[in-house]
N, C-alpha and C. Protein backbone atom coordinates (compact mmCIF):
# COMPACT_ATOMS: atom_id res chain seq x y z
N UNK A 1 -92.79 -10.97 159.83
CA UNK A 1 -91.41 -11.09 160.27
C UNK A 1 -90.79 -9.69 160.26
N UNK A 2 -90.33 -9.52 161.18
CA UNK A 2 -89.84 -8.13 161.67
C UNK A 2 -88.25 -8.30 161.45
N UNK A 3 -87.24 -7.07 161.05
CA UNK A 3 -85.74 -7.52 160.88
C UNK A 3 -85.12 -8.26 162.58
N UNK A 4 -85.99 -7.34 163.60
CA UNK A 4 -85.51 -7.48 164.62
C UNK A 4 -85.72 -8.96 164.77
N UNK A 5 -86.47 -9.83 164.74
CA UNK A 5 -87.14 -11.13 164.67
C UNK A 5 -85.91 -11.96 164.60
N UNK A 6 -85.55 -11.21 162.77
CA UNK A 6 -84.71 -12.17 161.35
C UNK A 6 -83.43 -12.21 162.83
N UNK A 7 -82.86 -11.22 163.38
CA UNK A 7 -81.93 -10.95 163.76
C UNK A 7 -81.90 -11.89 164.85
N UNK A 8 -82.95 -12.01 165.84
CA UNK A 8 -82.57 -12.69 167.11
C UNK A 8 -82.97 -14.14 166.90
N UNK A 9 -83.06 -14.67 165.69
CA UNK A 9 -83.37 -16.06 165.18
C UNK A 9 -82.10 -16.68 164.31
N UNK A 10 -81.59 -15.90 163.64
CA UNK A 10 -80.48 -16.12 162.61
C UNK A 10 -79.57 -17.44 162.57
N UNK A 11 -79.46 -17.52 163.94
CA UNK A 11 -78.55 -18.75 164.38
C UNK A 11 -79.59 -20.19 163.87
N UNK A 12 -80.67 -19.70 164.49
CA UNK A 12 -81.72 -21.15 164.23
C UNK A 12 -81.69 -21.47 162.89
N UNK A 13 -82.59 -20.25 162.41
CA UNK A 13 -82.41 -20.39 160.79
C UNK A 13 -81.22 -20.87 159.98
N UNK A 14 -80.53 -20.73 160.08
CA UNK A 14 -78.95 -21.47 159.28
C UNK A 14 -78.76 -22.24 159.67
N UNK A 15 -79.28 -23.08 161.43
CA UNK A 15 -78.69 -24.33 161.70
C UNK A 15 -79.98 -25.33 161.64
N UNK A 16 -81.15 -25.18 160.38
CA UNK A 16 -82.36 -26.20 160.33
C UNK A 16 -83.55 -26.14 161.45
N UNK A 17 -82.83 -25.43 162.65
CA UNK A 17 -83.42 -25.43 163.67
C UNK A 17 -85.23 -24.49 163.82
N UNK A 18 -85.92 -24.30 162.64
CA UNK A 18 -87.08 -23.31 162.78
C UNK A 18 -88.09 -24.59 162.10
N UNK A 19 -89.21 -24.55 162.85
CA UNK A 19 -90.15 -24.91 162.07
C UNK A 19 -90.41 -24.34 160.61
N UNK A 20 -90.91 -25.49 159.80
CA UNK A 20 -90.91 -24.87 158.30
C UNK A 20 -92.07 -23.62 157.91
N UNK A 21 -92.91 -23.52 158.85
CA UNK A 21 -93.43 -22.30 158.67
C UNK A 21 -92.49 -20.80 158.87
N UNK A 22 -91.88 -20.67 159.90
CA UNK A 22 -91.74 -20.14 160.56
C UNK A 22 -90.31 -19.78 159.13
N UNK A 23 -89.61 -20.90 158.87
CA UNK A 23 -88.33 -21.21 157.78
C UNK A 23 -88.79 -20.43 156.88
N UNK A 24 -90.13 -20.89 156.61
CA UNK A 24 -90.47 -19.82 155.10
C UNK A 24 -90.94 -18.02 155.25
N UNK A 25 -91.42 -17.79 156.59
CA UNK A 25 -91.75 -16.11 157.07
C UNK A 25 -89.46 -16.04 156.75
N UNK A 26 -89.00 -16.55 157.05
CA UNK A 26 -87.87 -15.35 157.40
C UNK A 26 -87.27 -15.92 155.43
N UNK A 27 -87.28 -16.64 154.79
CA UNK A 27 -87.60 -16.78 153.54
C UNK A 27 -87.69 -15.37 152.42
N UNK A 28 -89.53 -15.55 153.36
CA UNK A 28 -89.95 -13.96 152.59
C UNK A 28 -89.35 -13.09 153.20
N UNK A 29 -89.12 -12.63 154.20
CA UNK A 29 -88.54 -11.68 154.55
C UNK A 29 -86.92 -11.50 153.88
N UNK A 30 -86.29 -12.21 153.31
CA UNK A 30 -85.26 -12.28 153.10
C UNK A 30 -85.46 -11.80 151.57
N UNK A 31 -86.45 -11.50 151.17
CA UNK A 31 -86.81 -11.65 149.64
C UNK A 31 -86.89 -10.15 149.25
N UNK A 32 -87.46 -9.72 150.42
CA UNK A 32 -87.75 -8.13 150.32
C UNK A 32 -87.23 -7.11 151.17
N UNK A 33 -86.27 -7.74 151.99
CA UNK A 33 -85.53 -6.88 153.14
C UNK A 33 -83.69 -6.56 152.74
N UNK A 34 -83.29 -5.83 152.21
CA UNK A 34 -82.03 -5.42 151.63
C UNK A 34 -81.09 -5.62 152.86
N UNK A 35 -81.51 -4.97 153.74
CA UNK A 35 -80.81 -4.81 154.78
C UNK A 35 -80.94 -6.58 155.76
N UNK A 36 -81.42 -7.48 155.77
CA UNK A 36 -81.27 -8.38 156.03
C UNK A 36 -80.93 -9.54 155.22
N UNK A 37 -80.75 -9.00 153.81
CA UNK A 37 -79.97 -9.92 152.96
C UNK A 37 -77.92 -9.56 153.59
N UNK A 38 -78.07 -8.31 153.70
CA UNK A 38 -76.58 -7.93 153.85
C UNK A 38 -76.04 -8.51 155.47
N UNK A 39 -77.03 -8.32 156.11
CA UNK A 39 -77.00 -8.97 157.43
C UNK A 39 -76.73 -10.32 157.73
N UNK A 40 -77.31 -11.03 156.81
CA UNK A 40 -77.09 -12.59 156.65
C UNK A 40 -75.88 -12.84 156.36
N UNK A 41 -75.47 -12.28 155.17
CA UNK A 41 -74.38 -12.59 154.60
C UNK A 41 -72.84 -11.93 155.29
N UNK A 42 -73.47 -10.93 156.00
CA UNK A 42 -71.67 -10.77 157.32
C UNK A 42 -71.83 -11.75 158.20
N UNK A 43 -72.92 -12.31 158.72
CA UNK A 43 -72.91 -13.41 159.80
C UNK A 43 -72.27 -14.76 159.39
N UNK A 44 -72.46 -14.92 158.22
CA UNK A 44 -72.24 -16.48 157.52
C UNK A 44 -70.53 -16.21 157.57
N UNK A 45 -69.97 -14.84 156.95
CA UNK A 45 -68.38 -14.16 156.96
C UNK A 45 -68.48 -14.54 157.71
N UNK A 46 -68.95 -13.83 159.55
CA UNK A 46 -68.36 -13.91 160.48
C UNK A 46 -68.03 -15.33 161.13
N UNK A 47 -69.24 -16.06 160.92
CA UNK A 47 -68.85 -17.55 161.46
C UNK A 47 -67.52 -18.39 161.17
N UNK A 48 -67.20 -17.96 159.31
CA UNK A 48 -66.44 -18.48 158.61
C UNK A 48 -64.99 -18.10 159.50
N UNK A 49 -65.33 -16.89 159.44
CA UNK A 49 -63.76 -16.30 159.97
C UNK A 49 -63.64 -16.42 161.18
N UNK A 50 -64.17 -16.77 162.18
CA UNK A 50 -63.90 -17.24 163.93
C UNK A 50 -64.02 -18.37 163.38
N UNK A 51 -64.48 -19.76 162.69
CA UNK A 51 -63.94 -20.86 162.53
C UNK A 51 -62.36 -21.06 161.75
N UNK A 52 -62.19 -20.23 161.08
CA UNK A 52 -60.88 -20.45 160.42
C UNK A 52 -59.92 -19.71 161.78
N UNK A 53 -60.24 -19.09 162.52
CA UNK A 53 -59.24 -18.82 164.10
C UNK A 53 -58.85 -19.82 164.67
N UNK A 54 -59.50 -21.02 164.78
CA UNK A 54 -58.68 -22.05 165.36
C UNK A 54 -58.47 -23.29 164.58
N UNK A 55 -58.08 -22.89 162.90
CA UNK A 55 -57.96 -23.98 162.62
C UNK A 55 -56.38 -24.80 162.61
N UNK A 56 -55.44 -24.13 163.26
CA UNK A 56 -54.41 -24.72 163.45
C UNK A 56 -54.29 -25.07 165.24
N UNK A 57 -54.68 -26.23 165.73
CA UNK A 57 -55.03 -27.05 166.66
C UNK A 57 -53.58 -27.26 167.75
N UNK A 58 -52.56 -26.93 166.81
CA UNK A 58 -51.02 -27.32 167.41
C UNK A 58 -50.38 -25.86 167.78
N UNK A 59 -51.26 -24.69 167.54
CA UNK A 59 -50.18 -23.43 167.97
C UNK A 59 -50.11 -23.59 169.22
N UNK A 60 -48.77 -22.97 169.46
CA UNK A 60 -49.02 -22.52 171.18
C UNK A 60 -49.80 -21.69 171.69
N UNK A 61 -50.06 -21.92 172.51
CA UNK A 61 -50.66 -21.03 173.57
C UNK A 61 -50.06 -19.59 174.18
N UNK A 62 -50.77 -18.67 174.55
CA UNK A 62 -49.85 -17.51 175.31
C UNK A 62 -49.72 -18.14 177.05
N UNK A 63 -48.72 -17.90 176.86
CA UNK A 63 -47.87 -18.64 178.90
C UNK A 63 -48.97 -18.17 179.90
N UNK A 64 -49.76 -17.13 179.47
CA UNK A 64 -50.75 -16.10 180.94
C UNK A 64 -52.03 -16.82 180.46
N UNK A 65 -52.34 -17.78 180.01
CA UNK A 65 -53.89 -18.30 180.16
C UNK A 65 -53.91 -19.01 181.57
N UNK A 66 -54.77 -18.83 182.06
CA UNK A 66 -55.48 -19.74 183.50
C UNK A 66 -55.41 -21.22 182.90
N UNK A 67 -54.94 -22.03 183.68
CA UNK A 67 -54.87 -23.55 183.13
C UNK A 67 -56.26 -24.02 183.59
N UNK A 68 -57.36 -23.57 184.22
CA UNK A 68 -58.97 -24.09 184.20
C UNK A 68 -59.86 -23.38 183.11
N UNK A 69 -59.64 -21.84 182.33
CA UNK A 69 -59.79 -21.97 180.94
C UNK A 69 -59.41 -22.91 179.83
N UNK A 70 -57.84 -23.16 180.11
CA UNK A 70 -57.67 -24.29 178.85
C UNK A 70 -58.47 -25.63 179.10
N UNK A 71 -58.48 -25.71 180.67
CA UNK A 71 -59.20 -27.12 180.54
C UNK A 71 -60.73 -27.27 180.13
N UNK A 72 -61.54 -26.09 180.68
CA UNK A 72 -62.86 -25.78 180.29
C UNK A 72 -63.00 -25.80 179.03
N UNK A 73 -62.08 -25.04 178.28
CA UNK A 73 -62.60 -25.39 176.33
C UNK A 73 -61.79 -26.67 175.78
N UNK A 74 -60.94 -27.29 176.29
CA UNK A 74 -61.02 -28.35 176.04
C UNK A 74 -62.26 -29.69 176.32
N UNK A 75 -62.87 -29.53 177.44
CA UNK A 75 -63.75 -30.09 178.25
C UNK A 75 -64.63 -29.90 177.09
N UNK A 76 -65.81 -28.51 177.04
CA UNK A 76 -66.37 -28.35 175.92
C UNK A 76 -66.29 -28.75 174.67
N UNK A 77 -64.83 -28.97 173.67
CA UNK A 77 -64.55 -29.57 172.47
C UNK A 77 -64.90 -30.70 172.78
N UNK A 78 -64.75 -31.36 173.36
CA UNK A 78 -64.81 -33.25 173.93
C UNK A 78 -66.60 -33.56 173.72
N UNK A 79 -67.11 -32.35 174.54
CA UNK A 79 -68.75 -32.70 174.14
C UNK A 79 -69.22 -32.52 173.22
N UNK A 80 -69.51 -32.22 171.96
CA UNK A 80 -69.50 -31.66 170.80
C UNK A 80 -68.94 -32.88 170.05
């Protein structure tokens, strides 16, 4: 497992999504790679903090959004 690997997998890995072999290479790699322990742990921040961006559901809006953006991420929330 290469960092570059850890890096373009990261998403899988945190969402169950890797075969368990594959779960346990980025595992070890996580065991002995400094720099991909620190890496992990701003991504998990970063998720946290763009989920806490929309957690008030009732703000307004700014007046200059395109009304087929608002409808598109609304559209998207609905599938999910």
């Amino acid at each position: 497992m290469t960092c570059r690997e850890f890096a373009d997998f990261i998403a899988d890995y945190l969402s169950g999504d890797l075969a368990g072999d594959v779960c346990a290479e980025f595992d070890r790699h996580l065991c002995v790679c400094s720099n991909c322990q620190s890496y992990l742990k701003s991504y998990r921040e970063s998720v946290k903090l763009g989920r806490r961006a929309f957690d008030d559901q009732n703000a307004d809006l700014p007046t200059d959004i395109p009304d087929e953006l608002v409808k598109a991420i609304l559209a998207a929330r609905e599938r999910r």
